[in-house]
Protein backbone atom coordinates (compact mmCIF):
# COMPACT_ATOMS: atom_id res chain seq x y z
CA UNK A 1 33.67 3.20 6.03
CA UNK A 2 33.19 4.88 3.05
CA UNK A 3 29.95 6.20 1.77
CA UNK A 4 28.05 7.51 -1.32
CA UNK A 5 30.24 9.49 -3.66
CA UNK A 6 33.48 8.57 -1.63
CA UNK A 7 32.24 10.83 1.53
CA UNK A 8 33.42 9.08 5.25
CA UNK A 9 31.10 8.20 7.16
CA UNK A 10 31.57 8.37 11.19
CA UNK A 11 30.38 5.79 13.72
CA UNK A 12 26.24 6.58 14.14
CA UNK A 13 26.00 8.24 10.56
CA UNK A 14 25.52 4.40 9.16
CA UNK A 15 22.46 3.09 9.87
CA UNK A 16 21.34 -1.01 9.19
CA UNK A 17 19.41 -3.06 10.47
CA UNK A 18 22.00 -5.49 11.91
CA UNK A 19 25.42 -4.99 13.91
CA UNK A 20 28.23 -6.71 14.88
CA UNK A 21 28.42 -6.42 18.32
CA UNK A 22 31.99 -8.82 18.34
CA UNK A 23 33.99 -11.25 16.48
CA UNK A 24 31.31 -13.83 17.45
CA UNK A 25 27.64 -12.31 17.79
CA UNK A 26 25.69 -10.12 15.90
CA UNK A 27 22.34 -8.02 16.85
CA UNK A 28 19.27 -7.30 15.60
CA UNK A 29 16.30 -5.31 17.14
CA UNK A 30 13.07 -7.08 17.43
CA UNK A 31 9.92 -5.57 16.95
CA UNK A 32 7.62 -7.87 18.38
CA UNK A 33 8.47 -8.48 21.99
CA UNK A 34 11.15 -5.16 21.93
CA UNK A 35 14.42 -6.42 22.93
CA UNK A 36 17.74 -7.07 21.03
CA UNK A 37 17.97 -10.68 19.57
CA UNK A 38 21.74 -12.19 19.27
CA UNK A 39 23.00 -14.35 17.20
CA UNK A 40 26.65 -15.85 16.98
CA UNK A 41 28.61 -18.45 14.63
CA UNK A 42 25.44 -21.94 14.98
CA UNK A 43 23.62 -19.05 12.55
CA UNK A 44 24.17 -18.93 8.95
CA UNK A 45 24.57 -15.21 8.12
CA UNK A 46 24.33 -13.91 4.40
CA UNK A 47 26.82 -10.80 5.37
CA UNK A 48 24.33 -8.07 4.48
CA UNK A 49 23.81 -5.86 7.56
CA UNK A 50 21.12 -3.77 5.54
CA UNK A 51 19.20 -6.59 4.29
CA UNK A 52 20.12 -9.45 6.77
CA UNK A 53 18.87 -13.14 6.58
CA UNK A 54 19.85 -15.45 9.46
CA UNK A 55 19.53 -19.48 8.87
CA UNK A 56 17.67 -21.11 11.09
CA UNK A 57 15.01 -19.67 12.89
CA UNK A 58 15.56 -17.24 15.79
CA UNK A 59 14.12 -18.76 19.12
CA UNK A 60 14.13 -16.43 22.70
CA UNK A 61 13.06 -17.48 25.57
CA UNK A 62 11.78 -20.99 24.47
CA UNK A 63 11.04 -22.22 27.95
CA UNK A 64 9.11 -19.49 29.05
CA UNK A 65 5.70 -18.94 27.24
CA UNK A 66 5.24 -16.27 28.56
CA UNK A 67 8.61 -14.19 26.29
CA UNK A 68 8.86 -16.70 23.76
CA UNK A 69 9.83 -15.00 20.49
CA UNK A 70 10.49 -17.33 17.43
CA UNK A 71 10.85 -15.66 14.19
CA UNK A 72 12.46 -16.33 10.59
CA UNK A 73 14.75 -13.46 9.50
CA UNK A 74 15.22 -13.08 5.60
CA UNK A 75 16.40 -10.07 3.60
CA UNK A 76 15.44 -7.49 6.59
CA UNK A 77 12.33 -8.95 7.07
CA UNK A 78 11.00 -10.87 10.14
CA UNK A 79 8.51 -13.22 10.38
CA UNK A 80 7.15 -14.17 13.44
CA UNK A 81 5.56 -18.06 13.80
CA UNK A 82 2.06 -17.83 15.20
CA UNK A 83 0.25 -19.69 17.95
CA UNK A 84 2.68 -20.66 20.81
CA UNK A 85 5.67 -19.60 19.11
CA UNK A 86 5.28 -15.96 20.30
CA UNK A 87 3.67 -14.04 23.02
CA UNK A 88 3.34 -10.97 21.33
CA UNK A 89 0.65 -9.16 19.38
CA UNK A 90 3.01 -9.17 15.69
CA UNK A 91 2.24 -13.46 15.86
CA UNK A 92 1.94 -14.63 12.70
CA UNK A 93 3.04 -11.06 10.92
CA UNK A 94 5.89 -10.90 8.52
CA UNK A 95 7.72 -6.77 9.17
CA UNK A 96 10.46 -4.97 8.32
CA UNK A 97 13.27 -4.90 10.93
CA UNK A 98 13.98 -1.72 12.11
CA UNK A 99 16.93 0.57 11.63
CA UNK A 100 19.35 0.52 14.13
């Protein structure tokens, strides 16, 4: 990869807030419940790893209460739905997604 002002840039000296973990998935950390959140090809992706938006919703864990996580990821930004839809205390909050 090539960086700013033609310089290379080695594996870890990138850093985004999505990854491509294979041909088929791609990860993104999640700062509400704290895990890593995949998503593979039933997602539409808009290709930007920095500023990623992923069509529809994410949902984890949907039939346990207790870890659900269901969030709305557009241009780095998550929001999480409120009520039910998550466990955690960032319900209802809209946050940047962290750097990877």
């Amino acid at each position: 990869m090539v960086g700013l002002k033609g310089s290379i840039l080695k594996r870890g000296d990138y850093v985004a807030k999505a990854r491509r973990m294979n041909d088929e998935k791609i990860m993104f950390q999640c700062p509400g419940c704290g895990h890593a959140h995949l998503v593979d090809e039933r997602w539409d992706f808009n290709g930007d790893f920095d500023m990623p938006t992923f069509h529809p919703s994410v949902l984890v864990s949907k039939d346990d209460p207790k870890r659900r996580c269901h969030s709305f990821v557009t241009d780095g930004k998550i929001r999480f739905l409120a009520g039910k839809e998550c466990h955690h205390d960032l319900a209802g909050e809209v946050v940047e997604l962290p750097d990877l």
